[in-house]
PDB file of N, CA and C in Angstrom:
ATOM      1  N   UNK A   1       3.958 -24.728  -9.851  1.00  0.00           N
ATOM      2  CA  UNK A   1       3.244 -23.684 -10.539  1.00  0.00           C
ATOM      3  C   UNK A   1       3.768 -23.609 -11.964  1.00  0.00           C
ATOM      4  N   UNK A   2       2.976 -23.442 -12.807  1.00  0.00           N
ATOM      5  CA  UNK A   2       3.478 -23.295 -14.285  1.00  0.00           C
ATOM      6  C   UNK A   2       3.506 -22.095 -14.792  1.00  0.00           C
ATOM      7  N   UNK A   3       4.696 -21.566 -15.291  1.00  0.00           N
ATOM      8  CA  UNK A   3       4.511 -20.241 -15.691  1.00  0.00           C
ATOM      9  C   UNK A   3       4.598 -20.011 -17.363  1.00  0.00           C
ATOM     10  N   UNK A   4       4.352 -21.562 -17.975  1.00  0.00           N
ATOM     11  CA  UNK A   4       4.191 -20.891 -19.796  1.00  0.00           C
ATOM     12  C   UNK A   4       3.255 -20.806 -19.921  1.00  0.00           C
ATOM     13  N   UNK A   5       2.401 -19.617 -19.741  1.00  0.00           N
ATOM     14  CA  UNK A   5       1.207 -19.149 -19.799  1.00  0.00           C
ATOM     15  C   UNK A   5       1.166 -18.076 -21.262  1.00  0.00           C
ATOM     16  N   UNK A   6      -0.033 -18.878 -21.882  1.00  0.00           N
ATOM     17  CA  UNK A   6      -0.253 -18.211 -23.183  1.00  0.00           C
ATOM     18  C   UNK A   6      -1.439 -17.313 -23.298  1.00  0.00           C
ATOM     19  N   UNK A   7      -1.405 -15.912 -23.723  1.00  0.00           N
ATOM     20  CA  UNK A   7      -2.822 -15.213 -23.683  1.00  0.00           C
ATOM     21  C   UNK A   7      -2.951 -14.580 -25.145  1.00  0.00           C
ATOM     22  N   UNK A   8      -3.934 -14.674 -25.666  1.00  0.00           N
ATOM     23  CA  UNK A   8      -4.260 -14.389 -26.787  1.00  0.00           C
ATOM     24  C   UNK A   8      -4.814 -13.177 -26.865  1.00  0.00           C
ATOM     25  N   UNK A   9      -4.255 -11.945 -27.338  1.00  0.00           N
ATOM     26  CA  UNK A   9      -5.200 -10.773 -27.241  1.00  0.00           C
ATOM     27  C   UNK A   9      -5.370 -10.448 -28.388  1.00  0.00           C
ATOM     28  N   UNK A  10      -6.230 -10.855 -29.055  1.00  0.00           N
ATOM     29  CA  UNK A  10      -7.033 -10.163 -30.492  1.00  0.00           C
ATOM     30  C   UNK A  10      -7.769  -8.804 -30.572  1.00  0.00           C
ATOM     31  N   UNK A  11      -6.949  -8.032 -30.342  1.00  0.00           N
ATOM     32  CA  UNK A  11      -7.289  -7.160 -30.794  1.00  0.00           C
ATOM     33  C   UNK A  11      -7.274  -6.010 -32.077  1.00  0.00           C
ATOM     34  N   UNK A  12      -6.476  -6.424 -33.179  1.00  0.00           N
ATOM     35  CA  UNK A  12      -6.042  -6.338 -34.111  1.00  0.00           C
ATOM     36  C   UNK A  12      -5.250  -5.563 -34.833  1.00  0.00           C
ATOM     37  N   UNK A  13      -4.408  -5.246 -33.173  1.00  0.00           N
ATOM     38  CA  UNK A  13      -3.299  -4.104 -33.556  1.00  0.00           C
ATOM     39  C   UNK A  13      -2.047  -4.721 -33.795  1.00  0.00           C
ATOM     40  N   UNK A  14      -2.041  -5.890 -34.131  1.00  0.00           N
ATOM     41  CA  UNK A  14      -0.493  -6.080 -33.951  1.00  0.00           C
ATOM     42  C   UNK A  14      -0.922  -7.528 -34.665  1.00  0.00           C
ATOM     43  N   UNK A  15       0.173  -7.620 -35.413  1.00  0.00           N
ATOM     44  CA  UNK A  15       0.290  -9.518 -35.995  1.00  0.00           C
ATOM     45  C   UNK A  15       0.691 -10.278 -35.127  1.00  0.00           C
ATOM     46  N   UNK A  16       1.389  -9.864 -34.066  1.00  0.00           N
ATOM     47  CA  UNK A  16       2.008 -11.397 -33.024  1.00  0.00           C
ATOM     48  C   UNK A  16       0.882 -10.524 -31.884  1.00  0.00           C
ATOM     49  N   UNK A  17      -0.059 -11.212 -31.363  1.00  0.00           N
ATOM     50  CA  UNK A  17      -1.131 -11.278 -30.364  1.00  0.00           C
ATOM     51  C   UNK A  17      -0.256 -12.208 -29.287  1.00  0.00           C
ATOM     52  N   UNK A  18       0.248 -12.778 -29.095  1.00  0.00           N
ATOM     53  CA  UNK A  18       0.385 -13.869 -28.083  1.00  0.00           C
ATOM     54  C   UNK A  18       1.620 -13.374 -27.083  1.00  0.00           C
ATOM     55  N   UNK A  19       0.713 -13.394 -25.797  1.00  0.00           N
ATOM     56  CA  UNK A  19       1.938 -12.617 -25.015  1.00  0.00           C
ATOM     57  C   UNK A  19       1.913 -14.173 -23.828  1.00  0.00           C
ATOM     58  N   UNK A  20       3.658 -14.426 -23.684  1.00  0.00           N
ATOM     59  CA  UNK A  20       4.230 -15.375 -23.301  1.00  0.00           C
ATOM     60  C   UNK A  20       5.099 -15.512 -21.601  1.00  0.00           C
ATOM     61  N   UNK A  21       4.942 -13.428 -21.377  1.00  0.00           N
ATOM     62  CA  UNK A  21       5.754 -13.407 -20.468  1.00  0.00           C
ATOM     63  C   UNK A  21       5.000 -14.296 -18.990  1.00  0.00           C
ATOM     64  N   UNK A  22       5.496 -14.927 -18.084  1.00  0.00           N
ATOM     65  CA  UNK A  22       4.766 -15.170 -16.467  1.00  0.00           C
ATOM     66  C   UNK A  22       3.983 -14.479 -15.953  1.00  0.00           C
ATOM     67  N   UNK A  23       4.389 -13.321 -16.053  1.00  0.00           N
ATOM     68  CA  UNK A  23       3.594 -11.947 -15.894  1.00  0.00           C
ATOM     69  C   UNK A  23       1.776 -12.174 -15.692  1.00  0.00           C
ATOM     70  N   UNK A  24       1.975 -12.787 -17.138  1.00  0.00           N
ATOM     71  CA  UNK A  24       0.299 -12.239 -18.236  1.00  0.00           C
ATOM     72  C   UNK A  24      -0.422 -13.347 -17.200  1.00  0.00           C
ATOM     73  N   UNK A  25      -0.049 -14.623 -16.647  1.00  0.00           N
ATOM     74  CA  UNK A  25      -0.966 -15.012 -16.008  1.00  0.00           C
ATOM     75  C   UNK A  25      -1.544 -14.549 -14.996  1.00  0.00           C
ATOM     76  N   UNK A  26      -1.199 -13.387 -14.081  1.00  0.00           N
ATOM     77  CA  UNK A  26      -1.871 -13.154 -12.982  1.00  0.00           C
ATOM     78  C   UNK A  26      -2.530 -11.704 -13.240  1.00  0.00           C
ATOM     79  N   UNK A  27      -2.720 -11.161 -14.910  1.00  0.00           N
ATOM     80  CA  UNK A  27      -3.504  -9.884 -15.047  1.00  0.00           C
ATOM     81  C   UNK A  27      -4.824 -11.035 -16.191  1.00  0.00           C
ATOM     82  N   UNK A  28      -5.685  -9.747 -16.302  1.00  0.00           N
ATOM     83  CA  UNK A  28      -6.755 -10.303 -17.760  1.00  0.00           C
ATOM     84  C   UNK A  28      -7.065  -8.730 -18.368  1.00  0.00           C
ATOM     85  N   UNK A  29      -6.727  -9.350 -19.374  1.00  0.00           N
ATOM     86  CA  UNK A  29      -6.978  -7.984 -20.122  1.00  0.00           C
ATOM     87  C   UNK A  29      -8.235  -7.522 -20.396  1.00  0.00           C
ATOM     88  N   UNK A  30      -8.791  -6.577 -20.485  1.00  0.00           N
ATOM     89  CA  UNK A  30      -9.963  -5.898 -21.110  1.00  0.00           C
ATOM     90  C   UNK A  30     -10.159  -4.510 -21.232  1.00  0.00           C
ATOM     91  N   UNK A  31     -10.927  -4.118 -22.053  1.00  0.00           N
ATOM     92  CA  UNK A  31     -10.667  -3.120 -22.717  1.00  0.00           C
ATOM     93  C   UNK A  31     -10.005  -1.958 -22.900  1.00  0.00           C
ATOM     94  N   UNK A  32      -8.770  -2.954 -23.249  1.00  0.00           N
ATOM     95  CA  UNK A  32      -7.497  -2.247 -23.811  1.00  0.00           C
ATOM     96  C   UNK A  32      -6.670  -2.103 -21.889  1.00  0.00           C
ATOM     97  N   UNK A  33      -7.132  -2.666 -21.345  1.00  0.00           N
ATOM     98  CA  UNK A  33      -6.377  -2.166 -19.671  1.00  0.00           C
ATOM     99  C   UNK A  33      -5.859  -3.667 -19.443  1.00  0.00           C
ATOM    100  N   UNK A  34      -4.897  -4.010 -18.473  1.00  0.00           N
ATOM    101  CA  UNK A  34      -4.391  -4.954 -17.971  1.00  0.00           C
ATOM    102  C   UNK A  34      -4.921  -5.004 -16.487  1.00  0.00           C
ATOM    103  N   UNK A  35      -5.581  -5.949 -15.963  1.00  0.00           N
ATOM    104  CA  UNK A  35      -6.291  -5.610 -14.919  1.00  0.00           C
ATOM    105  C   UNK A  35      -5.377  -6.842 -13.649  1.00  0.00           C
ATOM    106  N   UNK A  36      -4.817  -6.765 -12.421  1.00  0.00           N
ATOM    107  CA  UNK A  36      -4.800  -7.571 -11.789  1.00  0.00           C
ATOM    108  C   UNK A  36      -5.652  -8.206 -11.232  1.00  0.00           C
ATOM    109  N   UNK A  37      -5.628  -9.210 -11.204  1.00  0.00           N
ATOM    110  CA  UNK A  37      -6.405 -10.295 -10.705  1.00  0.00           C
ATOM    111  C   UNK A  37      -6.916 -10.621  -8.802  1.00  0.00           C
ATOM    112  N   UNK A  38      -5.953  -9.982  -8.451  1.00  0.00           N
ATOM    113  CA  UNK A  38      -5.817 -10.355  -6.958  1.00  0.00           C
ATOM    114  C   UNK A  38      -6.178  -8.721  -6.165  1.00  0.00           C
ATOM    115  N   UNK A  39      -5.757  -7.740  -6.722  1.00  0.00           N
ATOM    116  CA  UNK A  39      -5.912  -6.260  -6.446  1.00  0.00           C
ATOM    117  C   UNK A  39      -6.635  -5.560  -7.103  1.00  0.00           C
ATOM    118  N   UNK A  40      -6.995  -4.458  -6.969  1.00  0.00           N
ATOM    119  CA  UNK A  40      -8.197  -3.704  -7.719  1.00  0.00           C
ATOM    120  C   UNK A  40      -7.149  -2.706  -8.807  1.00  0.00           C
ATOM    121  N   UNK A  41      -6.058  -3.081  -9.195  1.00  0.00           N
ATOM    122  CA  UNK A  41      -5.169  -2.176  -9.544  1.00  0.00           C
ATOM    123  C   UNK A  41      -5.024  -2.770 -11.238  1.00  0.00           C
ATOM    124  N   UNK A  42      -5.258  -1.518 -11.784  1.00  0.00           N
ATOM    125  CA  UNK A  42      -5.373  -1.677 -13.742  1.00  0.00           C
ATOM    126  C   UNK A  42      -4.267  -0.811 -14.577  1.00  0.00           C
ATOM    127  N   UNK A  43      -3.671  -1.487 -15.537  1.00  0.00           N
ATOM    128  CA  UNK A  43      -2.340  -0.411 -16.096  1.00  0.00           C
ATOM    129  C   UNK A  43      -2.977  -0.407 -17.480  1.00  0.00           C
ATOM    130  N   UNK A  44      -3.012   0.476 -17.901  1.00  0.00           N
ATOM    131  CA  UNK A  44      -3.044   0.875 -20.009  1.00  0.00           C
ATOM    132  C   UNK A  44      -1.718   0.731 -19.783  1.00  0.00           C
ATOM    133  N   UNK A  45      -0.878   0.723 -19.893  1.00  0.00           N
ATOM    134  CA  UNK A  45       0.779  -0.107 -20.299  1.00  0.00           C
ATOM    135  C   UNK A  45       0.840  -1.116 -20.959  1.00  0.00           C
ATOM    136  N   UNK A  46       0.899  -1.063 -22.528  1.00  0.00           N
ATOM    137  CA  UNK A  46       0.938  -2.691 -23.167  1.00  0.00           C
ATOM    138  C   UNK A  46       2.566  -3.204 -22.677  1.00  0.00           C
ATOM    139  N   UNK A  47       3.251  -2.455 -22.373  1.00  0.00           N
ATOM    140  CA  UNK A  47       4.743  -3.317 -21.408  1.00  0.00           C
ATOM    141  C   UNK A  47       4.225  -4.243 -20.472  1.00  0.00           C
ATOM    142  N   UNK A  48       4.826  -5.202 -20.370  1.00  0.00           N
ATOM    143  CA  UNK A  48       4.720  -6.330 -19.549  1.00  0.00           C
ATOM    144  C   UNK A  48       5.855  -6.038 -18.102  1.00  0.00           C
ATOM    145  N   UNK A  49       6.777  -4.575 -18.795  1.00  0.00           N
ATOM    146  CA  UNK A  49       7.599  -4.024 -17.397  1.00  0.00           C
ATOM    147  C   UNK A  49       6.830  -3.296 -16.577  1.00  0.00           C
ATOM    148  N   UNK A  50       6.197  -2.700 -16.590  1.00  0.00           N
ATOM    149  CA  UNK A  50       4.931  -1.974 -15.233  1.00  0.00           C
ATOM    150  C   UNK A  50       3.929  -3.230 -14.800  1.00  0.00           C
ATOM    151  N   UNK A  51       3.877  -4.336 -15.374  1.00  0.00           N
ATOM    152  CA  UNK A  51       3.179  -5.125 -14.531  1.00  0.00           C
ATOM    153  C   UNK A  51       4.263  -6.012 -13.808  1.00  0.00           C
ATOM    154  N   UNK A  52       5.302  -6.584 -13.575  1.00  0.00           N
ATOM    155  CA  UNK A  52       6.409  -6.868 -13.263  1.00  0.00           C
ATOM    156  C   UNK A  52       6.596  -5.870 -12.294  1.00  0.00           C
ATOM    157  N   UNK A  53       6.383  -4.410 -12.357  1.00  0.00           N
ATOM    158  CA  UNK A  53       7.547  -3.547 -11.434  1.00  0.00           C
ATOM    159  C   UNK A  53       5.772  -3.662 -10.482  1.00  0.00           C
ATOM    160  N   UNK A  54       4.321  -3.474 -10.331  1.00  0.00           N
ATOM    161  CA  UNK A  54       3.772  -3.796 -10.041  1.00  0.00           C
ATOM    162  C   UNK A  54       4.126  -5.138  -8.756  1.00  0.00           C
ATOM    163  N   UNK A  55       3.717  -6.163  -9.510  1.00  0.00           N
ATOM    164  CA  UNK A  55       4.237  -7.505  -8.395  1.00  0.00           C
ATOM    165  C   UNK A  55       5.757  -7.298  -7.730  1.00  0.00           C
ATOM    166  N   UNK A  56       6.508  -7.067  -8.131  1.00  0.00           N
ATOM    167  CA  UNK A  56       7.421  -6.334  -7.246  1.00  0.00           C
ATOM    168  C   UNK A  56       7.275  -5.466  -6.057  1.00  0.00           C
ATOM    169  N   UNK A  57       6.613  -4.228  -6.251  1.00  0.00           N
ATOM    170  CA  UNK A  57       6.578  -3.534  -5.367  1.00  0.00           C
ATOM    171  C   UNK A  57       5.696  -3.640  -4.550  1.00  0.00           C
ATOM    172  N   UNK A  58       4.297  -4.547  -4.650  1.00  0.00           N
ATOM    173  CA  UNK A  58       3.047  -4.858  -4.196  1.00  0.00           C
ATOM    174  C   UNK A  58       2.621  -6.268  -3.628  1.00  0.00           C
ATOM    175  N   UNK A  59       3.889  -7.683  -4.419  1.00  0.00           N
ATOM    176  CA  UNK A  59       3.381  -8.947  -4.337  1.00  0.00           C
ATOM    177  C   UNK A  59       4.526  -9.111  -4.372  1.00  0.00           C
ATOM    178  N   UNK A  60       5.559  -8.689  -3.214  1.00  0.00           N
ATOM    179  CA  UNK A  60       6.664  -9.327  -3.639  1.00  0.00           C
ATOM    180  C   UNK A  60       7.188 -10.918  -3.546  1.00  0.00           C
ATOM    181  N   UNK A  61       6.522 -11.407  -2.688  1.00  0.00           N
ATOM    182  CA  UNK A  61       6.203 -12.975  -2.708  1.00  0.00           C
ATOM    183  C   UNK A  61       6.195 -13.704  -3.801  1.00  0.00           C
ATOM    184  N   UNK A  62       5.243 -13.116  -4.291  1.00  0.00           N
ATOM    185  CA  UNK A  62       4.590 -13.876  -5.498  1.00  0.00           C
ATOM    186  C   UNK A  62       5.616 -13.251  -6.458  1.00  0.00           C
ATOM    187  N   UNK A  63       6.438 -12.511  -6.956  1.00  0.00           N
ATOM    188  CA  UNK A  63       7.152 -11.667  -7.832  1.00  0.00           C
ATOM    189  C   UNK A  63       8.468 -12.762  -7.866  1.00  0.00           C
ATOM    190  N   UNK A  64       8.907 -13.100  -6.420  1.00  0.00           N
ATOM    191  CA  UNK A  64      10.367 -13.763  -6.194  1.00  0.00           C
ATOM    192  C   UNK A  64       9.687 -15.504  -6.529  1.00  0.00           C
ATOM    193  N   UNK A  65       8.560 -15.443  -6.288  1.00  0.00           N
ATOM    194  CA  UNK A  65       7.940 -17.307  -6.666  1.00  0.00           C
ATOM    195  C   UNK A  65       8.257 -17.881  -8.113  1.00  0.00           C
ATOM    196  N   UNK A  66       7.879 -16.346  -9.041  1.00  0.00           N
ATOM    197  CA  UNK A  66       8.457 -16.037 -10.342  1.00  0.00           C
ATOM    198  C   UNK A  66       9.458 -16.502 -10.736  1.00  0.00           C
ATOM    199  N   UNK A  67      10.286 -15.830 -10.639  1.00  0.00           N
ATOM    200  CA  UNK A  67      11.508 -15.505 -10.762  1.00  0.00           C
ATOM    201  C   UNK A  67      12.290 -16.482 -10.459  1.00  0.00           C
ATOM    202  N   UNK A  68      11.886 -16.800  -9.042  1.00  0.00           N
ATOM    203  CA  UNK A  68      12.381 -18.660  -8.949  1.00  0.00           C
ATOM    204  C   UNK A  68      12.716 -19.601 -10.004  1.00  0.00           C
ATOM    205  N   UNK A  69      11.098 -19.460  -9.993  1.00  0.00           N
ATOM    206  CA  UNK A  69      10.303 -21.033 -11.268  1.00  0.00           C
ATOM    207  C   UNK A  69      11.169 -20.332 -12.446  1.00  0.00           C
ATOM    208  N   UNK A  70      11.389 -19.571 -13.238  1.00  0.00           N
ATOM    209  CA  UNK A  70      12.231 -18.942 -14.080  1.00  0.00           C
ATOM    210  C   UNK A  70      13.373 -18.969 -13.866  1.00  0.00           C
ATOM    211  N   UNK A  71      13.956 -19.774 -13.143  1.00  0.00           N
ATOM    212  CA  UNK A  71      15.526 -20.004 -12.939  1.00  0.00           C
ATOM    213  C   UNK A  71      16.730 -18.422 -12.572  1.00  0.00           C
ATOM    214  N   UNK A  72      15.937 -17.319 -12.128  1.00  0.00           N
ATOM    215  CA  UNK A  72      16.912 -16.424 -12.095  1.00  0.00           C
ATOM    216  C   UNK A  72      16.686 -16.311 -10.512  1.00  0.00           C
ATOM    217  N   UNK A  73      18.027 -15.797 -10.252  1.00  0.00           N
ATOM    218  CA  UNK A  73      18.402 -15.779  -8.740  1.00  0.00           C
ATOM    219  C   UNK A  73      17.888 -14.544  -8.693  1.00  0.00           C
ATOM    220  N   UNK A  74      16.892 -14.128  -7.483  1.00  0.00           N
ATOM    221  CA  UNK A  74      17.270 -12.480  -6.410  1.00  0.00           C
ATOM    222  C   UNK A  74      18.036 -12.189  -5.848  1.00  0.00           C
ATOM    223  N   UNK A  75      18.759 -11.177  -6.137  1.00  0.00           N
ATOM    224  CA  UNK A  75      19.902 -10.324  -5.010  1.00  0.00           C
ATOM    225  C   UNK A  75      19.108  -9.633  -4.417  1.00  0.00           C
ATOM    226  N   UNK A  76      19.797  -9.733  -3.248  1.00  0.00           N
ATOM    227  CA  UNK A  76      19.697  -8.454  -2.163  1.00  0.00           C
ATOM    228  C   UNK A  76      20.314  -7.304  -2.571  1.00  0.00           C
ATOM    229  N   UNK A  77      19.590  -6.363  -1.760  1.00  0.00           N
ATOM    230  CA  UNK A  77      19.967  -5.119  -2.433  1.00  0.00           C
ATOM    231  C   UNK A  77      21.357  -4.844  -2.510  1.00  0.00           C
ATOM    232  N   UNK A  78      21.987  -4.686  -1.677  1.00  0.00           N
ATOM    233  CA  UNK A  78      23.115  -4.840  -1.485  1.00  0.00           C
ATOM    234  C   UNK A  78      24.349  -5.633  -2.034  1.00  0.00           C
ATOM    235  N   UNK A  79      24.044  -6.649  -2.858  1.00  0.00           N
ATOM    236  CA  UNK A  79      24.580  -7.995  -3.441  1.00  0.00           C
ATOM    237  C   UNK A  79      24.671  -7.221  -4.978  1.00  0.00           C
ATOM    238  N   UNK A  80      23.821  -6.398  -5.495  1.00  0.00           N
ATOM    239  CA  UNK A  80      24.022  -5.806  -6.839  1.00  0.00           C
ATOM    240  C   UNK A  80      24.962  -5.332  -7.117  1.00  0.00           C
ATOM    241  N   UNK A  81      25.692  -4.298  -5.818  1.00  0.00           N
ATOM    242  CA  UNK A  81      26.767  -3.586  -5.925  1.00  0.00           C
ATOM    243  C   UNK A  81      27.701  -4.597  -5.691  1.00  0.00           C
ATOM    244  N   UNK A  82      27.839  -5.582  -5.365  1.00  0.00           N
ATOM    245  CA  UNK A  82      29.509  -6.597  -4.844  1.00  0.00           C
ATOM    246  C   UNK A  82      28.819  -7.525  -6.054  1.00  0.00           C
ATOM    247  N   UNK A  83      30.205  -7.175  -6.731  1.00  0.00           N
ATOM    248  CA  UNK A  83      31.028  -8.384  -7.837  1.00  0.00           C
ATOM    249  C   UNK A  83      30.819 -10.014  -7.110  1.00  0.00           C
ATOM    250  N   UNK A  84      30.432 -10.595  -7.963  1.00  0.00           N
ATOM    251  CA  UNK A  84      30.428 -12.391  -7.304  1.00  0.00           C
ATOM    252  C   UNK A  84      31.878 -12.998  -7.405  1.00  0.00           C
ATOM    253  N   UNK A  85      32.886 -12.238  -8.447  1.00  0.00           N
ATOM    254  CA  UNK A  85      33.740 -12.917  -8.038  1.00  0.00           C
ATOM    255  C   UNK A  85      34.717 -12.309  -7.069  1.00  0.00           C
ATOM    256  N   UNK A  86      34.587 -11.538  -6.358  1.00  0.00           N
ATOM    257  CA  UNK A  86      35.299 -10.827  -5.638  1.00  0.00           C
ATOM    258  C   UNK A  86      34.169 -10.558  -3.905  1.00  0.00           C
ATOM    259  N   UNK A  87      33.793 -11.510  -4.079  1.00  0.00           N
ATOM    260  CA  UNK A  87      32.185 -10.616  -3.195  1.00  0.00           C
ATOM    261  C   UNK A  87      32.743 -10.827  -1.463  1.00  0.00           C
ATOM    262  N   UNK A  88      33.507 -11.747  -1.357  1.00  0.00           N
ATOM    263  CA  UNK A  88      33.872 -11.819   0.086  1.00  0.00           C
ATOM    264  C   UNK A  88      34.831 -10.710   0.536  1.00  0.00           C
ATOM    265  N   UNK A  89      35.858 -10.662  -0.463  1.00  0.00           N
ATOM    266  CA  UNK A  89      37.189  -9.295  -0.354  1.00  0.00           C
ATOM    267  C   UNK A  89      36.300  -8.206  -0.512  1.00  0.00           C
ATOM    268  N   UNK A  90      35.102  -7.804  -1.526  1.00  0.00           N
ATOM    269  CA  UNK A  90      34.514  -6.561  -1.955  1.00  0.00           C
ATOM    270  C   UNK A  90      33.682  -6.077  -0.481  1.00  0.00           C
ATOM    271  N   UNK A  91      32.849  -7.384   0.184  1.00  0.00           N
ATOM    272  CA  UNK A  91      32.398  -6.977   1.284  1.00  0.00           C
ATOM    273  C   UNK A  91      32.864  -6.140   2.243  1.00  0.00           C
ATOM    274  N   UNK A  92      34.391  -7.120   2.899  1.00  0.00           N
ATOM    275  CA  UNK A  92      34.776  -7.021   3.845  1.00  0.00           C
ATOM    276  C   UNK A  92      35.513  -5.446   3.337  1.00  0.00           C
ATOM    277  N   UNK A  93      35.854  -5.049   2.315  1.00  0.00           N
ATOM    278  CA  UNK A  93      36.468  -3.768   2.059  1.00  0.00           C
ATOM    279  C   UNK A  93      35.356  -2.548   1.935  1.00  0.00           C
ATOM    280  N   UNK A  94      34.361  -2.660   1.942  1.00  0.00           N
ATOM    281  CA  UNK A  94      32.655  -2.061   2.111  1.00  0.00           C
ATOM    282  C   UNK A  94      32.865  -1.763   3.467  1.00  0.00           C
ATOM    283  N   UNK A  95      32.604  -2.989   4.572  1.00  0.00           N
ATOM    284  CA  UNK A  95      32.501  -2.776   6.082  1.00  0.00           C
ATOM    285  C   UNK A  95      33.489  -1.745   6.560  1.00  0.00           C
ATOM    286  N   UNK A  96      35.151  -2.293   5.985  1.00  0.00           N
ATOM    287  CA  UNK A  96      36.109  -1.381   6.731  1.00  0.00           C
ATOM    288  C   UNK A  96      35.690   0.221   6.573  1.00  0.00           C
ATOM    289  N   UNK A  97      35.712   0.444   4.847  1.00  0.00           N
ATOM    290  CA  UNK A  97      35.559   2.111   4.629  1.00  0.00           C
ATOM    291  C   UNK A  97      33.974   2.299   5.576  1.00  0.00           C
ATOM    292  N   UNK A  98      33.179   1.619   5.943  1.00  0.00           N
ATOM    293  CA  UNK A  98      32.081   2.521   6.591  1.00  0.00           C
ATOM    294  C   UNK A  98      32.170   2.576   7.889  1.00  0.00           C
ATOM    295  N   UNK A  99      33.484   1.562   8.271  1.00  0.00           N
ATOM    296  CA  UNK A  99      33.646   1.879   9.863  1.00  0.00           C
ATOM    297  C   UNK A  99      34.877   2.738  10.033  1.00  0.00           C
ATOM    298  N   UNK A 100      35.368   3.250   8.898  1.00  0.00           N
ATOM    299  CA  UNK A 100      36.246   4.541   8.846  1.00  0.00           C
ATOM    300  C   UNK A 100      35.869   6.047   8.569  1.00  0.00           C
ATOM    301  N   UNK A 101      34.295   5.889   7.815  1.00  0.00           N
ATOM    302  CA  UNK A 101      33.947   7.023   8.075  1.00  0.00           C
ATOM    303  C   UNK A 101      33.008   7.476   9.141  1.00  0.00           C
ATOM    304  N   UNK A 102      32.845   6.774   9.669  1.00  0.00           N
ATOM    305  CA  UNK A 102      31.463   6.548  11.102  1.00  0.00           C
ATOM    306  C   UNK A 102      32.810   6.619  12.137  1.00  0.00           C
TER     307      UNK A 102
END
């Protein structure tokens, strides 16, 4: 899948028109709304972060397919809070305190 996807929005509010994020390929813009392609679901948000938090919360498949092809790893939820370089000691010291307060 290719994600340097280029969209040109001329609309003549802005001198740089060209939006570059992965994102922009799976909305089409029109008038003035960002529309998904696959869902009936439309954002006025010119952020490219509400369409992102969108496929996230809705396509998460397709969100982590992303993110892949973009070379960044997903954590688990849980993996945010434990340090990578400490993550085996940070765990196992997680488990003990919750089987000390349980």
């Amino acid at each position: 899948m290719s994600t340097s996807s280029i969209i040109n929005l001329d609309d003549g509010s802005s001198s740089s028109s060209k939006k570059t994020s992965p994102v922009y390929q799976f909305f089409t813009y029109k008038d003035s709304r960002w529309f998904y392609n696959h869902c009936s679901k439309n954002f006025g948000d010119k952020s490219n972060t509400t369409l992102w938090q969108h496929l996230k919360s809705n396509h998460n498949k397709l969100y982590q397919e992303i993110k892949k092809d973009e070379g960044e790893e997903i954590v688990g939820e849980m993996d945010k809070y434990v340090s990578i370089k400490n993550k085996k000691e940070n765990v196992s010291k997680l488990f003990n305190f919750f089987n000390i307060i349980m």
